[in-house]
C-alpha atoms as a PDB file:
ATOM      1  CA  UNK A   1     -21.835  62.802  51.105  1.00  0.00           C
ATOM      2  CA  UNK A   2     -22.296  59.024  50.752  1.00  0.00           C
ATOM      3  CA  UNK A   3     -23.689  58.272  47.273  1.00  0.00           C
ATOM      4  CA  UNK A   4     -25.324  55.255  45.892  1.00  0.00           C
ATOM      5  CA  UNK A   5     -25.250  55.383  41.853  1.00  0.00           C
ATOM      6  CA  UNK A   6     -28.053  54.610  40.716  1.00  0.00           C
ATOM      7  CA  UNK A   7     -27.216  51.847  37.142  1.00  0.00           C
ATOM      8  CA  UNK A   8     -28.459  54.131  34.362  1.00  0.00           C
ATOM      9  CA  UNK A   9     -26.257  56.944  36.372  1.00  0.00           C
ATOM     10  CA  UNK A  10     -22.933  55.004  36.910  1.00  0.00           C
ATOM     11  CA  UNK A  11     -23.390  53.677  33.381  1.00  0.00           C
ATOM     12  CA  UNK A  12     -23.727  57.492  31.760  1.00  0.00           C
ATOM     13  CA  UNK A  13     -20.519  58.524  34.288  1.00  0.00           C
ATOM     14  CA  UNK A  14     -18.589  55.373  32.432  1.00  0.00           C
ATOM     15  CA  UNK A  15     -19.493  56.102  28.553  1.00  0.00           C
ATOM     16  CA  UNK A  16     -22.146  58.623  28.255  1.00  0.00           C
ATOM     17  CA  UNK A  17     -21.229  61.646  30.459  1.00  0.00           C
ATOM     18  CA  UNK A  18     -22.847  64.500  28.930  1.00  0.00           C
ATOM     19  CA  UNK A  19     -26.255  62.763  30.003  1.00  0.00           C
ATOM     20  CA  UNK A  20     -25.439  63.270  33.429  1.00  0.00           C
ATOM     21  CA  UNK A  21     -26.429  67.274  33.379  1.00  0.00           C
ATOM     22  CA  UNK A  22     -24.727  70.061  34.711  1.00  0.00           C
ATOM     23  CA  UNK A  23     -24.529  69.357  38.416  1.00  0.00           C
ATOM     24  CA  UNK A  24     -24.114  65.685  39.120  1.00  0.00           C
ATOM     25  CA  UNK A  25     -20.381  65.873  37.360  1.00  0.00           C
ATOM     26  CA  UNK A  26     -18.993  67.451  40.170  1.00  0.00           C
ATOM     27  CA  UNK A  27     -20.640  65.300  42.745  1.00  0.00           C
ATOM     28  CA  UNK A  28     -18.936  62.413  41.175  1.00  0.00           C
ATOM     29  CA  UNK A  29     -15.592  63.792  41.170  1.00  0.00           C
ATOM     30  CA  UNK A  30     -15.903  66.021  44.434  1.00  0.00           C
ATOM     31  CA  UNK A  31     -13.013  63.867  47.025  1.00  0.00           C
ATOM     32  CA  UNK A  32     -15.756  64.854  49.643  1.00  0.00           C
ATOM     33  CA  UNK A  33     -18.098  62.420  48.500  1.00  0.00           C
ATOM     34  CA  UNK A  34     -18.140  58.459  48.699  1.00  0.00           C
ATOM     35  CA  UNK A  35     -19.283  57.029  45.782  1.00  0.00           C
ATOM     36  CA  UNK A  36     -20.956  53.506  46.499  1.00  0.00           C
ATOM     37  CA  UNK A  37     -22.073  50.735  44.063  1.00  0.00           C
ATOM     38  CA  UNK A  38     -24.779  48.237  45.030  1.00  0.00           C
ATOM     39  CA  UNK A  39     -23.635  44.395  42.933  1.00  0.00           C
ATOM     40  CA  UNK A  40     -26.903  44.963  41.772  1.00  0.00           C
ATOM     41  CA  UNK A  41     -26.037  47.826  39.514  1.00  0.00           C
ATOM     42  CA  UNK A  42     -22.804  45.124  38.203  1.00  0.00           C
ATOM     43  CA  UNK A  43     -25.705  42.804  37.184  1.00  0.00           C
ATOM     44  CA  UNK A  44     -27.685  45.018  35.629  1.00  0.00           C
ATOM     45  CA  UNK A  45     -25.338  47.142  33.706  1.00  0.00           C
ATOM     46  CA  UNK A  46     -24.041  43.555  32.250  1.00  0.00           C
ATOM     47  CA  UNK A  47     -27.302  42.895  31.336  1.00  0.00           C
ATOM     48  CA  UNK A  48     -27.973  45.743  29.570  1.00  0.00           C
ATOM     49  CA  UNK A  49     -24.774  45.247  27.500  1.00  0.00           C
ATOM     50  CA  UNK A  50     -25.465  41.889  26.403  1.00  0.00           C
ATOM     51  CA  UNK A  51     -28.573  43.472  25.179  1.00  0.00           C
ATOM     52  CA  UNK A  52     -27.253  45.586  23.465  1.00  0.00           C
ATOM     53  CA  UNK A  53     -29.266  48.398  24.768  1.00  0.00           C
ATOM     54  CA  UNK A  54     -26.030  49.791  26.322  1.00  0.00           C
ATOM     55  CA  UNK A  55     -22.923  50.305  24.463  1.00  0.00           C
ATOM     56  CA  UNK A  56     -19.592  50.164  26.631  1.00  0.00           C
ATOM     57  CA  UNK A  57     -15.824  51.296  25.369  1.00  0.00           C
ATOM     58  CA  UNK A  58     -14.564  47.349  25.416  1.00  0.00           C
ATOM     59  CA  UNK A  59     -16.332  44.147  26.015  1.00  0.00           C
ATOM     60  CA  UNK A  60     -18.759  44.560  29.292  1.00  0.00           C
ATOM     61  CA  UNK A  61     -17.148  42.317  31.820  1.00  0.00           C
ATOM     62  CA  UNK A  62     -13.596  43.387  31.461  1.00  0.00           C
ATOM     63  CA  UNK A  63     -14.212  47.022  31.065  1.00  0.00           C
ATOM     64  CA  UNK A  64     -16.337  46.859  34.515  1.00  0.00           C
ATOM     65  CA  UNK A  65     -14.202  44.431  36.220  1.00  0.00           C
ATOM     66  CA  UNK A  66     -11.608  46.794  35.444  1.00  0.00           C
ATOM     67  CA  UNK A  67     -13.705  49.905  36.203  1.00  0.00           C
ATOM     68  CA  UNK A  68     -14.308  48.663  39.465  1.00  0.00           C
ATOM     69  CA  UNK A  69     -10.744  48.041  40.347  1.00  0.00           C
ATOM     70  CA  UNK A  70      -9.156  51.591  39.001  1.00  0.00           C
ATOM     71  CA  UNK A  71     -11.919  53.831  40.718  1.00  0.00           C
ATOM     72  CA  UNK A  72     -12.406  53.001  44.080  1.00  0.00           C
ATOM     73  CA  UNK A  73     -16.198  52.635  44.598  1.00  0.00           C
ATOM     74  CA  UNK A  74     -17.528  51.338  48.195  1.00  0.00           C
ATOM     75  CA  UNK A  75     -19.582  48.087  47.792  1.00  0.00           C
ATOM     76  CA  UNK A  76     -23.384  48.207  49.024  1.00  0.00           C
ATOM     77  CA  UNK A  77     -23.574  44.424  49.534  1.00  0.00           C
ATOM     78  CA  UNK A  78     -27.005  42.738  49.077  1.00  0.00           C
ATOM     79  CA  UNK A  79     -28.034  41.494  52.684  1.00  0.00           C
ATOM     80  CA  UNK A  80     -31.427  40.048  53.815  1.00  0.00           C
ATOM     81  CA  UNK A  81     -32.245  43.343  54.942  1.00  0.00           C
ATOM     82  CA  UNK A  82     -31.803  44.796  52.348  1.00  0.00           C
ATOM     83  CA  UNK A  83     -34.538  42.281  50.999  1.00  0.00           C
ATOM     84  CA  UNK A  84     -36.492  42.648  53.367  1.00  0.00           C
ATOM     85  CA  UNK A  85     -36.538  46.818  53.062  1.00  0.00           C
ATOM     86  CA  UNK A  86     -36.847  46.149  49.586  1.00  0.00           C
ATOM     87  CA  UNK A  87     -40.804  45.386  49.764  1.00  0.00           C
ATOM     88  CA  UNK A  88     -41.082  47.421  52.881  1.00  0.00           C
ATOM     89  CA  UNK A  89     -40.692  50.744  51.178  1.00  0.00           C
ATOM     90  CA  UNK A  90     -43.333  52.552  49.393  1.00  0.00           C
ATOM     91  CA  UNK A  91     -42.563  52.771  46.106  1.00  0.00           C
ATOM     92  CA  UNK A  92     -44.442  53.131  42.470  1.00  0.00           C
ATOM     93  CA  UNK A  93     -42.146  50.904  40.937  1.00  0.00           C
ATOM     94  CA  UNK A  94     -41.882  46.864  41.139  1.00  0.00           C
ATOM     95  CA  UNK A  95     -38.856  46.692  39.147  1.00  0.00           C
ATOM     96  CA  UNK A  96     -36.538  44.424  41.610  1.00  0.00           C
ATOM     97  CA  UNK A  97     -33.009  47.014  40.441  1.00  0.00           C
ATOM     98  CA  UNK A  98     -34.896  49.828  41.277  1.00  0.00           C
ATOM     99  CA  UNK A  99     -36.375  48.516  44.434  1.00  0.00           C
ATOM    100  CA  UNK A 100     -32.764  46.851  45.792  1.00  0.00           C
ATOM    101  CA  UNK A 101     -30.954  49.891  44.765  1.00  0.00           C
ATOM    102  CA  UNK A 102     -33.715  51.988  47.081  1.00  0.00           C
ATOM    103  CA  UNK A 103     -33.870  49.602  49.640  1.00  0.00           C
ATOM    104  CA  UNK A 104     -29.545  49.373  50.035  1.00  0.00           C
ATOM    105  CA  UNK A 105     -29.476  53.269  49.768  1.00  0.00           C
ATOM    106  CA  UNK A 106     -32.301  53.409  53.257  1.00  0.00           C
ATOM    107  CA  UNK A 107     -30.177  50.051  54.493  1.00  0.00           C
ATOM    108  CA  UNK A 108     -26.699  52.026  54.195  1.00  0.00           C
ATOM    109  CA  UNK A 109     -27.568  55.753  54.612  1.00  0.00           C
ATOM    110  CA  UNK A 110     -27.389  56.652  51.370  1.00  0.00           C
ATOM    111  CA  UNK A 111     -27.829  59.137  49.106  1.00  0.00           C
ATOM    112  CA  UNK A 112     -29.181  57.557  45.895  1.00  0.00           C
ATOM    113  CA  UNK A 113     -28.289  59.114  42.825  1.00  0.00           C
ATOM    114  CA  UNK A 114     -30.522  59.182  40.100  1.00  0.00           C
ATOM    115  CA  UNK A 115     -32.741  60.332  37.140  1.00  0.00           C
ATOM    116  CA  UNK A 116     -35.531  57.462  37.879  1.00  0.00           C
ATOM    117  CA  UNK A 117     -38.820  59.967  38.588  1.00  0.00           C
ATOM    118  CA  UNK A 118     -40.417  56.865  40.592  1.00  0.00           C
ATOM    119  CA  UNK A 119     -37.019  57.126  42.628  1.00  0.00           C
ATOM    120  CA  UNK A 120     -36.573  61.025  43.094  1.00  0.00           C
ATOM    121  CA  UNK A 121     -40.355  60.935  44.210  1.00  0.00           C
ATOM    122  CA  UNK A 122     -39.806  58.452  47.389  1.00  0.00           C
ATOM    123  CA  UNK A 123     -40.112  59.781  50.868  1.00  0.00           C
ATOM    124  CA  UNK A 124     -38.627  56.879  52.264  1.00  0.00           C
ATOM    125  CA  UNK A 125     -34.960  57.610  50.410  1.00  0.00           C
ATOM    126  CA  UNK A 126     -32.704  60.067  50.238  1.00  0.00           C
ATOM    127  CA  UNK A 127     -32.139  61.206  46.414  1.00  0.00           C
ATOM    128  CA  UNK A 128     -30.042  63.432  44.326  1.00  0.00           C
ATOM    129  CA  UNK A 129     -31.069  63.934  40.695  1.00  0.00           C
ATOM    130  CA  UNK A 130     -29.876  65.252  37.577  1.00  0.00           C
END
């Protein structure tokens, strides 16, 4: 499978992995599967860290810098349709992340992983939760 993490998801894989549940573990780490990373979920997660509302095992931008040269994930670049998709879709949320991250996994053929309810609940996106 071709998965898009979803931030709060790649975040809990990097320093908080028992809040990722009993399945998605093996998804992650399965060789079958393509993990992909939208720069979106960069921004955010650094965000978050200076924040503080995320807590990451070295200062933010060098640990992910260095995450994202040691593991291998596929970029989801942010195109203008992805933008575009982005308000097409029908979605509770407004939250711009949530909505580029949704929009790149429809864009790409994705399978976006994530906890987000709002997320899990779209027709318009293929999801894998928790």
């Amino acid at each position: 499978m071709r998965l898009l993490l979803d931030t709060h998801v790649w975040i809990w894989s990097l320093a908080y992995p028992k809040r990722l549940g009993p399945k998605l573990p093996r998804y992650l780490i399965s060789p079958r599967n393509e993990l992909w990373l939208s720069p979106v979920s960069v921004w955010e997660a650094l965000k978050l860290a200076d924040r503080g509302r995320v807590r990451l095992p070295s200062e933010p931008l060098r640990f992910l810098e260095e995450v994202l040269d040691e593991q291998g994930y596929r970029e989801a670049p942010l195109t203008h349709e992805v933008a575009f998709e982005s308000r097409r879709l029908a979605l509770e949320s407004e939250d711009p992340a949530d909505r580029f991250l949704a929009a790149t996994a429809k864009v790409y053929e994705l399978t976006l992983v994530t906890a987000d309810e709002h997320l899990l609940a779209s027709r318009d996106v293929r999801t894998l939760g928790p």
